[in-house]
PDB file of N, CA and C in Angstrom:
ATOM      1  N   UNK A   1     -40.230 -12.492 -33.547  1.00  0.00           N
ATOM      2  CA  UNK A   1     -39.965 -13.717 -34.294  1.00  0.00           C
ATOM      3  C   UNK A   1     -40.592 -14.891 -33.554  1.00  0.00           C
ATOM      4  N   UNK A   2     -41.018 -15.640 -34.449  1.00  0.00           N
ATOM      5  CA  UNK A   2     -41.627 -17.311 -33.455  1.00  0.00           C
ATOM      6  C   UNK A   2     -40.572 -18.253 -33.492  1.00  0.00           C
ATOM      7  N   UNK A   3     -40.648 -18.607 -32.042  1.00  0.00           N
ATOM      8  CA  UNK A   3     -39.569 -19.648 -31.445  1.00  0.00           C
ATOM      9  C   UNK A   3     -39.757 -20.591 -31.937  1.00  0.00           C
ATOM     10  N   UNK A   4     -39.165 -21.930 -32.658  1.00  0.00           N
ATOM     11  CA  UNK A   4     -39.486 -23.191 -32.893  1.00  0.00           C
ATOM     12  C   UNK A   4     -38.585 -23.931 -31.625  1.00  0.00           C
ATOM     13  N   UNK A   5     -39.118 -25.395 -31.604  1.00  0.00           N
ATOM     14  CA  UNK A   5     -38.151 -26.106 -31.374  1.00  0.00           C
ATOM     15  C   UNK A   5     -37.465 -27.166 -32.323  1.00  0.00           C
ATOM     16  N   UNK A   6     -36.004 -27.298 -32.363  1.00  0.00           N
ATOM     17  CA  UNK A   6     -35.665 -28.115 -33.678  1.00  0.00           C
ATOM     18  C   UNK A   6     -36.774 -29.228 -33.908  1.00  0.00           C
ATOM     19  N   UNK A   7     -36.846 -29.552 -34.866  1.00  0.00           N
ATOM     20  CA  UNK A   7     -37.883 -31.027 -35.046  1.00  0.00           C
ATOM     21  C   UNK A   7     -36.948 -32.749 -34.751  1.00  0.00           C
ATOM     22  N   UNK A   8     -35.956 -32.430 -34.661  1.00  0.00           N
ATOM     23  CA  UNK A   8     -35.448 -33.524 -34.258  1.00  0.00           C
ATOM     24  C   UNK A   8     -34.462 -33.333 -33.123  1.00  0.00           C
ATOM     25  N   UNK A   9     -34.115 -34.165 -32.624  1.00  0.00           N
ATOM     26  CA  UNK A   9     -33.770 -34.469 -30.966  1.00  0.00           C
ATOM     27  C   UNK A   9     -32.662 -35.710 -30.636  1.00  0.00           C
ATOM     28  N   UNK A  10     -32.085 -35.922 -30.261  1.00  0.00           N
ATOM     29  CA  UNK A  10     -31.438 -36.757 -29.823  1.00  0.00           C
ATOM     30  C   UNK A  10     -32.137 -37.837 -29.216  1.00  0.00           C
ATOM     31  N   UNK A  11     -32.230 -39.179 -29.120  1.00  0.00           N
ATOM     32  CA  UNK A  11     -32.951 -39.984 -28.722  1.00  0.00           C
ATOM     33  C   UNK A  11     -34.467 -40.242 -28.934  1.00  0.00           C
ATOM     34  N   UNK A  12     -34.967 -39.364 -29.740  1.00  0.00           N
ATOM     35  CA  UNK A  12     -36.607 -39.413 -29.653  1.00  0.00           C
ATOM     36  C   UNK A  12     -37.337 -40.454 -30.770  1.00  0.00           C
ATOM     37  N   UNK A  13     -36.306 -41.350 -30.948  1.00  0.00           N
ATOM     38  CA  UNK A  13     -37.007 -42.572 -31.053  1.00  0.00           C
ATOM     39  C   UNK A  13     -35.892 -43.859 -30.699  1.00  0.00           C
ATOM     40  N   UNK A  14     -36.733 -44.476 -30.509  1.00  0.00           N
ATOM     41  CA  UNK A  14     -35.419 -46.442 -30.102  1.00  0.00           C
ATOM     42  C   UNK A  14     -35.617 -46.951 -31.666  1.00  0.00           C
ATOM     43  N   UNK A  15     -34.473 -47.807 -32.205  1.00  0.00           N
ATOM     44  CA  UNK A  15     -34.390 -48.366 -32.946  1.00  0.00           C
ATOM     45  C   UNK A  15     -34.308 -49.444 -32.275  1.00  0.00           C
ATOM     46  N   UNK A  16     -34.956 -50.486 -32.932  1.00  0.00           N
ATOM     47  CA  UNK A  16     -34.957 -51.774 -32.528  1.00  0.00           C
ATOM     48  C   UNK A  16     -33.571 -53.005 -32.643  1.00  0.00           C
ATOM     49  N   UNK A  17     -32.829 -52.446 -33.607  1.00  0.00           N
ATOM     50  CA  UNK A  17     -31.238 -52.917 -33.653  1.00  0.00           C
ATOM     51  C   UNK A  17     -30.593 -52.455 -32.571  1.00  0.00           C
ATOM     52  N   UNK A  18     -30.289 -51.249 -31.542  1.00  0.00           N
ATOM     53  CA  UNK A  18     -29.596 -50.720 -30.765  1.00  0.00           C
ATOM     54  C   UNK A  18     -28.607 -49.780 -31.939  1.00  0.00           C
ATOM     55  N   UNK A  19     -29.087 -49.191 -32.730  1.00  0.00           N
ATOM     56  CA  UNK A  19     -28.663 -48.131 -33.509  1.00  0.00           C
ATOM     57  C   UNK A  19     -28.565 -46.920 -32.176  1.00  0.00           C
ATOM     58  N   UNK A  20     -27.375 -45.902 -32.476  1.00  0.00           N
ATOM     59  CA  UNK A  20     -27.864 -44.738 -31.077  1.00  0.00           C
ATOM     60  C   UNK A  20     -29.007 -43.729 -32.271  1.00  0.00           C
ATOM     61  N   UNK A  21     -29.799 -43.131 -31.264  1.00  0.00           N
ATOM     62  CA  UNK A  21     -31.005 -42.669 -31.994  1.00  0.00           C
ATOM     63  C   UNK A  21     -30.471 -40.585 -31.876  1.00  0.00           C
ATOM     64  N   UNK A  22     -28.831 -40.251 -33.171  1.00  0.00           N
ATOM     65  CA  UNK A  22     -28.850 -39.473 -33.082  1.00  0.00           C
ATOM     66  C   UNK A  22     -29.147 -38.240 -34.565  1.00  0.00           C
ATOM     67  N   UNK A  23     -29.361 -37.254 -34.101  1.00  0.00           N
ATOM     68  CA  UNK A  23     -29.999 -36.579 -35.235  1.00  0.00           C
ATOM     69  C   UNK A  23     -28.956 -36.783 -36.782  1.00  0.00           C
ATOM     70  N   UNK A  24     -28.284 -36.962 -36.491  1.00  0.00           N
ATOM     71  CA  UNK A  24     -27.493 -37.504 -37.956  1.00  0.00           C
ATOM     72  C   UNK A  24     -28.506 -38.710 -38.589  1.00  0.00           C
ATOM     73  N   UNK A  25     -28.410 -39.553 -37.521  1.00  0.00           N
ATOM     74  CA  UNK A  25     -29.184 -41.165 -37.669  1.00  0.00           C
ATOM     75  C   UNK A  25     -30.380 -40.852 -38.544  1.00  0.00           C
ATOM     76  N   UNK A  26     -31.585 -39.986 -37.871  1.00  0.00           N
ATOM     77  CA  UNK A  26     -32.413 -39.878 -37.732  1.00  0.00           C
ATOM     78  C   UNK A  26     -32.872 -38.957 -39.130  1.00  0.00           C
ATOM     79  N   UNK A  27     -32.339 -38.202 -39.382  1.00  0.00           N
ATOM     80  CA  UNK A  27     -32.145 -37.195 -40.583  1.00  0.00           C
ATOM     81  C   UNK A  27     -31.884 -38.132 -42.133  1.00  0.00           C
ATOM     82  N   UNK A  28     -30.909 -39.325 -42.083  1.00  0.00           N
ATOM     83  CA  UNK A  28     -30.587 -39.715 -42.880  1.00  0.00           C
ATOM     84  C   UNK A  28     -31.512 -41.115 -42.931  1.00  0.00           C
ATOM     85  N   UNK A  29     -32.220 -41.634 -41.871  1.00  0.00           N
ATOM     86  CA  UNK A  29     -33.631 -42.095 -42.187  1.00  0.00           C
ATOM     87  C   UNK A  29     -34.871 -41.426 -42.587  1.00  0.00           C
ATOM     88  N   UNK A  30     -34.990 -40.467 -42.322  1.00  0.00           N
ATOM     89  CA  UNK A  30     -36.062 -39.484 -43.360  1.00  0.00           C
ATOM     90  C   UNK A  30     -35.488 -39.095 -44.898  1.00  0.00           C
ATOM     91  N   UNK A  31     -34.373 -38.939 -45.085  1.00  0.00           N
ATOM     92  CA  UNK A  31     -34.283 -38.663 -46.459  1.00  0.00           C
ATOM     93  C   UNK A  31     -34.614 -40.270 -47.111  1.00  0.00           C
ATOM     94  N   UNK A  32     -34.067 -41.275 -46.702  1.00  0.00           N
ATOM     95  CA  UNK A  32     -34.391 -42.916 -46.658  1.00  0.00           C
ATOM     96  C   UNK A  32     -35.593 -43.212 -47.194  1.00  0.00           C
ATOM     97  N   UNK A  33     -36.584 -42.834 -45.861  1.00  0.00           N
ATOM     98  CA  UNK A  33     -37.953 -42.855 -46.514  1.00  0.00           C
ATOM     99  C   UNK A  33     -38.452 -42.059 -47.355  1.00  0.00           C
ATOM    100  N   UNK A  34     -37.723 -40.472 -47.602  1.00  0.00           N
ATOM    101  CA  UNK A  34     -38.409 -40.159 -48.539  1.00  0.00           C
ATOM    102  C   UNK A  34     -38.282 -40.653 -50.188  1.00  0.00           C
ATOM    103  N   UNK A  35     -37.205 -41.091 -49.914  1.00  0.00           N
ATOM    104  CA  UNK A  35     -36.671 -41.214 -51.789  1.00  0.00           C
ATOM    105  C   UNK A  35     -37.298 -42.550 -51.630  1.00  0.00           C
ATOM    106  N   UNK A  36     -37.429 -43.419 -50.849  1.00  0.00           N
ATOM    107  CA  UNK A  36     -38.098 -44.717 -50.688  1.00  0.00           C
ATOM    108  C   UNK A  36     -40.179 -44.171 -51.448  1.00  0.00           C
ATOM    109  N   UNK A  37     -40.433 -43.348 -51.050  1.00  0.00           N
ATOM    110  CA  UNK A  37     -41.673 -42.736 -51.267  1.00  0.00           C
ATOM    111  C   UNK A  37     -41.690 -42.516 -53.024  1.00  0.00           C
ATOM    112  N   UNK A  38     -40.812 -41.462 -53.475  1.00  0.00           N
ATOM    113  CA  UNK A  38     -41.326 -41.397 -54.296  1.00  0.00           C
ATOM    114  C   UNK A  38     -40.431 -42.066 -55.615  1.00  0.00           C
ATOM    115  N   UNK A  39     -39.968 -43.355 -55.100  1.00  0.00           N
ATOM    116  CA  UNK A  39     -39.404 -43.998 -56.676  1.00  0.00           C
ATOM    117  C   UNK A  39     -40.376 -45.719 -56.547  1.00  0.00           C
ATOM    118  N   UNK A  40     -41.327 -45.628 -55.448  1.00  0.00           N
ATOM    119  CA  UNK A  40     -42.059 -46.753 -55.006  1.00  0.00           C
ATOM    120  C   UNK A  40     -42.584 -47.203 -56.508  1.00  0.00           C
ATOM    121  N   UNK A  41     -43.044 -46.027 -57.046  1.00  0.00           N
ATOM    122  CA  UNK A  41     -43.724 -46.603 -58.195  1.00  0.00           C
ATOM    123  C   UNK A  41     -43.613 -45.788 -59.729  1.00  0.00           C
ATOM    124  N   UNK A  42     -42.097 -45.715 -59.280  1.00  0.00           N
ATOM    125  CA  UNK A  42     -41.243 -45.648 -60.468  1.00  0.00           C
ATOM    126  C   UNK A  42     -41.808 -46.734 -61.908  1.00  0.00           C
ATOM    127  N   UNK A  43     -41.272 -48.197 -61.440  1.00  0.00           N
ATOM    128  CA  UNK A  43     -41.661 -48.801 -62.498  1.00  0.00           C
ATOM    129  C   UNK A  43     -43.284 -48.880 -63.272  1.00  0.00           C
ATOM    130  N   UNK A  44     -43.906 -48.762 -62.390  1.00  0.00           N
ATOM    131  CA  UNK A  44     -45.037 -48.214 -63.360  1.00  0.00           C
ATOM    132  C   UNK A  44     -45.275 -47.153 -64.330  1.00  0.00           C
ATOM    133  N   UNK A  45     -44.478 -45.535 -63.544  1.00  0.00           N
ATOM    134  CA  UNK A  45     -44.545 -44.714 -64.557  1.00  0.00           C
ATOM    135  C   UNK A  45     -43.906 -45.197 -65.222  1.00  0.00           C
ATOM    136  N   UNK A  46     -42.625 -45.947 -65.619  1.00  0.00           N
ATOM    137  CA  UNK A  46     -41.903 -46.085 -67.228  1.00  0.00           C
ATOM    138  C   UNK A  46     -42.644 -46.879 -68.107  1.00  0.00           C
ATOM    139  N   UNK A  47     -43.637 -48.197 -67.655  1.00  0.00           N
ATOM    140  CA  UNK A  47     -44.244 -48.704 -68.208  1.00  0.00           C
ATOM    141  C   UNK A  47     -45.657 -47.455 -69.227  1.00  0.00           C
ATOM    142  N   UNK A  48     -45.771 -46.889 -68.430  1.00  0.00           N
ATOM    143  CA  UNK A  48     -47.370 -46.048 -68.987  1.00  0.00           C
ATOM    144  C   UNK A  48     -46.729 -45.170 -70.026  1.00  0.00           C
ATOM    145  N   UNK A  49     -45.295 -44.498 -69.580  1.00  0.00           N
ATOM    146  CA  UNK A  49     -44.600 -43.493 -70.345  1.00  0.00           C
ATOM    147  C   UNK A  49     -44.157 -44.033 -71.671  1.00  0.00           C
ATOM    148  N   UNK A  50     -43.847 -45.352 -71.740  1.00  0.00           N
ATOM    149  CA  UNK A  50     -43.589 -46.008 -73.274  1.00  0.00           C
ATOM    150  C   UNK A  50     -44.461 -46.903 -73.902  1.00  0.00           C
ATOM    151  N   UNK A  51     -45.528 -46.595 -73.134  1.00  0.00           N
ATOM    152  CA  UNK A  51     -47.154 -47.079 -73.696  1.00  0.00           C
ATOM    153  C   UNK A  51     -47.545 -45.598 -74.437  1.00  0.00           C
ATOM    154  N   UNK A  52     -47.744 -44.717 -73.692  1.00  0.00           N
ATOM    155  CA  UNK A  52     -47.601 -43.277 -74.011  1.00  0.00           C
ATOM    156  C   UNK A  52     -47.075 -43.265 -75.460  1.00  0.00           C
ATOM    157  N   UNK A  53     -45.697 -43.077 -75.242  1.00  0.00           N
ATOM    158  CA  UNK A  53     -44.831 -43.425 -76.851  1.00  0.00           C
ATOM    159  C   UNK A  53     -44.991 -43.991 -77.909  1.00  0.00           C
ATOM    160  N   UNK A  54     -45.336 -44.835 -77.717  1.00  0.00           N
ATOM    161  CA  UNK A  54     -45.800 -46.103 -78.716  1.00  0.00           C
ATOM    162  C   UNK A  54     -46.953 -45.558 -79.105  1.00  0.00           C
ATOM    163  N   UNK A  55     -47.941 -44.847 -78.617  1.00  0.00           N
ATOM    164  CA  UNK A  55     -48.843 -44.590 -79.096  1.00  0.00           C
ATOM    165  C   UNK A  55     -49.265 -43.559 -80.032  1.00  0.00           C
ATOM    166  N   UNK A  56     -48.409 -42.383 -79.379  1.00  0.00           N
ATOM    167  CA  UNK A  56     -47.367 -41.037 -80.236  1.00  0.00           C
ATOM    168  C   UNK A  56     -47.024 -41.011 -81.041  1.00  0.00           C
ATOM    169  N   UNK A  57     -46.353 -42.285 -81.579  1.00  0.00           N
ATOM    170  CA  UNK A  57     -45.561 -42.363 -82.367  1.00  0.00           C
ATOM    171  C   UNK A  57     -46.581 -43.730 -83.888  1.00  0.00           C
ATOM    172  N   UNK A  58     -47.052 -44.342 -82.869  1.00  0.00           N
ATOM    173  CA  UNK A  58     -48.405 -44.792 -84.064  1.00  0.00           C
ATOM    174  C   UNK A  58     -49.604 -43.235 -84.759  1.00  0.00           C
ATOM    175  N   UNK A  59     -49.930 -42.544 -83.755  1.00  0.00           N
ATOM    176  CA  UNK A  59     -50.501 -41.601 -84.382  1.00  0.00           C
ATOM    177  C   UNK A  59     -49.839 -40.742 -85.350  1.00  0.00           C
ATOM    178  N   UNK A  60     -48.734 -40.237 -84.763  1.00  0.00           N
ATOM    179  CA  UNK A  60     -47.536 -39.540 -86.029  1.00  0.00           C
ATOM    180  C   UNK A  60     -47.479 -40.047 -87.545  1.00  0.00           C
ATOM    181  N   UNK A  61     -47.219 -41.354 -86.840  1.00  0.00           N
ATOM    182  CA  UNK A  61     -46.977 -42.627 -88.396  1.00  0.00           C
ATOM    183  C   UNK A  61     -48.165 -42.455 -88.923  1.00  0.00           C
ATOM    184  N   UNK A  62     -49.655 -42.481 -88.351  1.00  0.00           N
ATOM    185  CA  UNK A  62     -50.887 -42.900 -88.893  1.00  0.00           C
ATOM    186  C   UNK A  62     -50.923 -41.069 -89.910  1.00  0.00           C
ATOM    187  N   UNK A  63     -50.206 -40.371 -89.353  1.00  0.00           N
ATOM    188  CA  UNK A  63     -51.164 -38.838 -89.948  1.00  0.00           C
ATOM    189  C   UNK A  63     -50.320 -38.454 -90.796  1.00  0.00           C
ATOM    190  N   UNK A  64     -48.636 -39.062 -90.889  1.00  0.00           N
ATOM    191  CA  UNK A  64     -48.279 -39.257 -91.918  1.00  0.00           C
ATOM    192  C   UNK A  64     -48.410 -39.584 -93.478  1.00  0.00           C
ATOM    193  N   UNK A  65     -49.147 -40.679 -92.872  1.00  0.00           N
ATOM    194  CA  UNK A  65     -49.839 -41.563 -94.266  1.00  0.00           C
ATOM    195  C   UNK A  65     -50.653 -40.797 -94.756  1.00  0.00           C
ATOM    196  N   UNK A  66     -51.680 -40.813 -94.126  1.00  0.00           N
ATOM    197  CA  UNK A  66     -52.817 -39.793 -94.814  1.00  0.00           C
ATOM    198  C   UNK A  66     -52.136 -38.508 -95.300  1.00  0.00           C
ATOM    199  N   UNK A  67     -51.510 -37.842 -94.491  1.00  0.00           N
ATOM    200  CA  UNK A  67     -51.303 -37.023 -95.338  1.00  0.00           C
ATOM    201  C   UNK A  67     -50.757 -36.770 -96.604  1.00  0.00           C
ATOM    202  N   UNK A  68     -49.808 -38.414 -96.690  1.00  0.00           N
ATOM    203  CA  UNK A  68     -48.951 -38.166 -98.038  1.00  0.00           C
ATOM    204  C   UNK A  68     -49.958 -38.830 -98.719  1.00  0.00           C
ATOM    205  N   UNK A  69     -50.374 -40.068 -98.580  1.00  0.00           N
ATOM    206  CA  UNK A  69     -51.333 -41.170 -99.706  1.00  0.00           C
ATOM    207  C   UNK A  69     -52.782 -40.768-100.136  1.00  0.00           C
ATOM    208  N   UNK A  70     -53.429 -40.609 -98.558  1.00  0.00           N
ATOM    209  CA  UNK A  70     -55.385 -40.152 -98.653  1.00  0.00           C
ATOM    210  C   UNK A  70     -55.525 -39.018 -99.397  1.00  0.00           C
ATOM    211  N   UNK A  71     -54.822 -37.621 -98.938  1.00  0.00           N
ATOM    212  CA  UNK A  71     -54.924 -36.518 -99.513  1.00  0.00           C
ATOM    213  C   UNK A  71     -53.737 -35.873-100.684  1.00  0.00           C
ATOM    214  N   UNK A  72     -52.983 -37.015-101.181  1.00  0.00           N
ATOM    215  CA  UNK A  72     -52.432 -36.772-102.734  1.00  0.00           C
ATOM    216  C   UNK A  72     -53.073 -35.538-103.390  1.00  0.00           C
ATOM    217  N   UNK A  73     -54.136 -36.274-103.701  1.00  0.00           N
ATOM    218  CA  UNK A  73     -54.379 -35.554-104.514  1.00  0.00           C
ATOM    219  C   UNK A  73     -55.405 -34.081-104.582  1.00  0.00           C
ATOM    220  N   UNK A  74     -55.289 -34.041-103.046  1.00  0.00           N
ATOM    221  CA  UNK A  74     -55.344 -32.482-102.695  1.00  0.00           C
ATOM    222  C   UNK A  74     -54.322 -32.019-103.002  1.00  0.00           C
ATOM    223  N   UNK A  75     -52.962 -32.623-102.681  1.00  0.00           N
ATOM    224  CA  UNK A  75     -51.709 -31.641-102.923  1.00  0.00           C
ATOM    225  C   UNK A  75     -51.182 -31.312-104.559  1.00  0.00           C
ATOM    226  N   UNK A  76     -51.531 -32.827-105.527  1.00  0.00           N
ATOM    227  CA  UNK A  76     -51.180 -32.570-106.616  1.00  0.00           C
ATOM    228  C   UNK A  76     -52.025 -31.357-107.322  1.00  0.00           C
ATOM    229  N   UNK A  77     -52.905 -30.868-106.937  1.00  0.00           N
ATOM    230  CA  UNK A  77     -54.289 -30.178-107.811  1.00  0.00           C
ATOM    231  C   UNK A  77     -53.325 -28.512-107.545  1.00  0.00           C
ATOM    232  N   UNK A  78     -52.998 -28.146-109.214  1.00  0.00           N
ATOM    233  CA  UNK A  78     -52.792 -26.704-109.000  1.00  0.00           C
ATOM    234  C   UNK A  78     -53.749 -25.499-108.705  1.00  0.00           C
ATOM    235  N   UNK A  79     -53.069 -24.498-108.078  1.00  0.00           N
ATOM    236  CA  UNK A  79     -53.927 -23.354-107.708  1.00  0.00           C
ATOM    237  C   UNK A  79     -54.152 -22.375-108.891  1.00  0.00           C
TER     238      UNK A  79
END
């Protein structure tokens, strides 16, 4: 088996407040930064995602029409 050593440590970094620098500390500043990472640019995806929509939902509407008004009278014509 390969030996690791834990990745975190007691003291292996100073906080500049005088926080003690222990792996609890230290653990719950990495989850910190991570969720800090990926909701950074949260508000942009919701903006693009209901640009997205809006647009979905104009094409839907648009193929609607045609289908009921432009091509009528493909549908009225018996077989």
């Amino acid at each position: 088996a390969i030996a690791m050593p834990p990745p975190l440590m007691d003291g292996a970094v100073e906080y500049p407040d005088g926080t003690p620098a222990t792996v609890t500390q230290m653990a719950a500043d990495i989850t910190e930064f991570l969720s800090w990472a990926y909701w950074r640019n949260m508000d942009r995806s919701k903006q693009v995602g209901f640009v997205m929509w809006m647009w979905t939902l104009t094409g839907i509407t648009f193929f609607y029409w045609a289908r009921r008004f432009v091509f009528a009278h493909v549908y009225a014509q018996k077989m």
